[in-house]
Protein backbone atom coordinates (compact mmCIF):
# COMPACT_ATOMS: atom_id res chain seq x y z
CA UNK A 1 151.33 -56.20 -20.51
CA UNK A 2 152.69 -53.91 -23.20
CA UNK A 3 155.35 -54.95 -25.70
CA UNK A 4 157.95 -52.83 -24.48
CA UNK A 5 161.37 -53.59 -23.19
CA UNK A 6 162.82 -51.26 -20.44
CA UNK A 7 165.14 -50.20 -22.35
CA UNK A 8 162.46 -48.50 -23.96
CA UNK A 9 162.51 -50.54 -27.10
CA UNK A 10 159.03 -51.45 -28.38
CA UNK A 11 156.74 -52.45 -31.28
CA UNK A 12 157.79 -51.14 -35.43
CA UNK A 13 155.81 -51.14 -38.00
CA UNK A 14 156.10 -51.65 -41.52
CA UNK A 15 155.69 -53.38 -44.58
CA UNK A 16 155.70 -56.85 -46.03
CA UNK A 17 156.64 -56.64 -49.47
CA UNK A 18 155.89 -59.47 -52.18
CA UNK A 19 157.74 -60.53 -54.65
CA UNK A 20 155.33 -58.42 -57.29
CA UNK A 21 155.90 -55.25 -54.78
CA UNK A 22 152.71 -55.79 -52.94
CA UNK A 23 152.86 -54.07 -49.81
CA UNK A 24 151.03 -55.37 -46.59
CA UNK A 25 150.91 -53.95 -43.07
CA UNK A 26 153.38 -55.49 -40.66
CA UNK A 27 154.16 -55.06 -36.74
CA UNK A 28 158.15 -55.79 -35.31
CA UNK A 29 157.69 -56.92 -31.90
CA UNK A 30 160.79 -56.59 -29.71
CA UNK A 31 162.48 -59.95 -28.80
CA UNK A 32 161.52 -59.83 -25.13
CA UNK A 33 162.33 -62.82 -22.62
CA UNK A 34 161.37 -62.83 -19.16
CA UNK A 35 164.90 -63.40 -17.45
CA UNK A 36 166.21 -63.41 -13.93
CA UNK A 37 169.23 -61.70 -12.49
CA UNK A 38 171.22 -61.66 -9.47
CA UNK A 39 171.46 -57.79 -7.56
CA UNK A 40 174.04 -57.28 -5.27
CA UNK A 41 172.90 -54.29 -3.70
CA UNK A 42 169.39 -56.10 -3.61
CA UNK A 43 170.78 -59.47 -2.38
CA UNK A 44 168.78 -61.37 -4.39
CA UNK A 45 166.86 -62.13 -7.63
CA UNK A 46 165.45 -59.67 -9.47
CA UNK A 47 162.71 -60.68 -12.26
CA UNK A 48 162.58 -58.58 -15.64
CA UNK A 49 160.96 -58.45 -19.24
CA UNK A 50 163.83 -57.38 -21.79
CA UNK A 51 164.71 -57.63 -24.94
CA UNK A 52 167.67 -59.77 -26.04
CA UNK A 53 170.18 -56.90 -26.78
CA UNK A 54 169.32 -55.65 -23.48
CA UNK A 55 170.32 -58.65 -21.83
CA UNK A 56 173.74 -58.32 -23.43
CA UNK A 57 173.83 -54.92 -22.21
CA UNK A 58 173.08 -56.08 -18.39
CA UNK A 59 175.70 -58.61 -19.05
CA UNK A 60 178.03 -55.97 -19.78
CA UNK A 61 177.34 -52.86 -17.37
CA UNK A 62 175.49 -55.28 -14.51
CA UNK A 63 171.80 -55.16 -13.45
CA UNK A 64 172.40 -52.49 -10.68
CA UNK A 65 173.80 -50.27 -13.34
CA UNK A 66 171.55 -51.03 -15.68
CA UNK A 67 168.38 -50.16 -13.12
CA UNK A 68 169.96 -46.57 -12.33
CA UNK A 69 170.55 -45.64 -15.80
CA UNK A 70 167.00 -46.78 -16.84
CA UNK A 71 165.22 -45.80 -13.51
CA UNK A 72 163.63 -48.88 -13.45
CA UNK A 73 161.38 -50.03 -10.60
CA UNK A 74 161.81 -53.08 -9.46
């Protein structure tokens, strides 16, 4: 499963950088949590992988919302 967020957020790279300006290679994976939420028009549970500042967004605009604007499958 890929590191991506519906939202469309995914994986960043970048640089470590030491204290003598060393740069390494780095990867920024998304904060994604497998979380459950309720769907009216789906009477029931629905079962996604988002990030954490999507789940504020769903929180805010609702999970139906949230699947139309995104045209998630689910």
């Amino acid at each position: 499963m890929s590191r991506r967020c519906l939202s469309g957020k995914g994986v960043l790279t970048g640089h470590r950088v030491s204290h003598s300006n060393r740069k390494t290679k780095h990867r920024f994976l998304p904060n994604l949590q497998a979380k459950r939420f309720w769907s009216d028009e789906k009477k029931g549970f629905v079962t996604m992988r988002v990030a954490a500042s999507t789940i504020r967004t769903i929180d805010k605009i609702g999970v139906d919302a949230f699947i139309r604007r995104y045209n998630v499958k689910v």
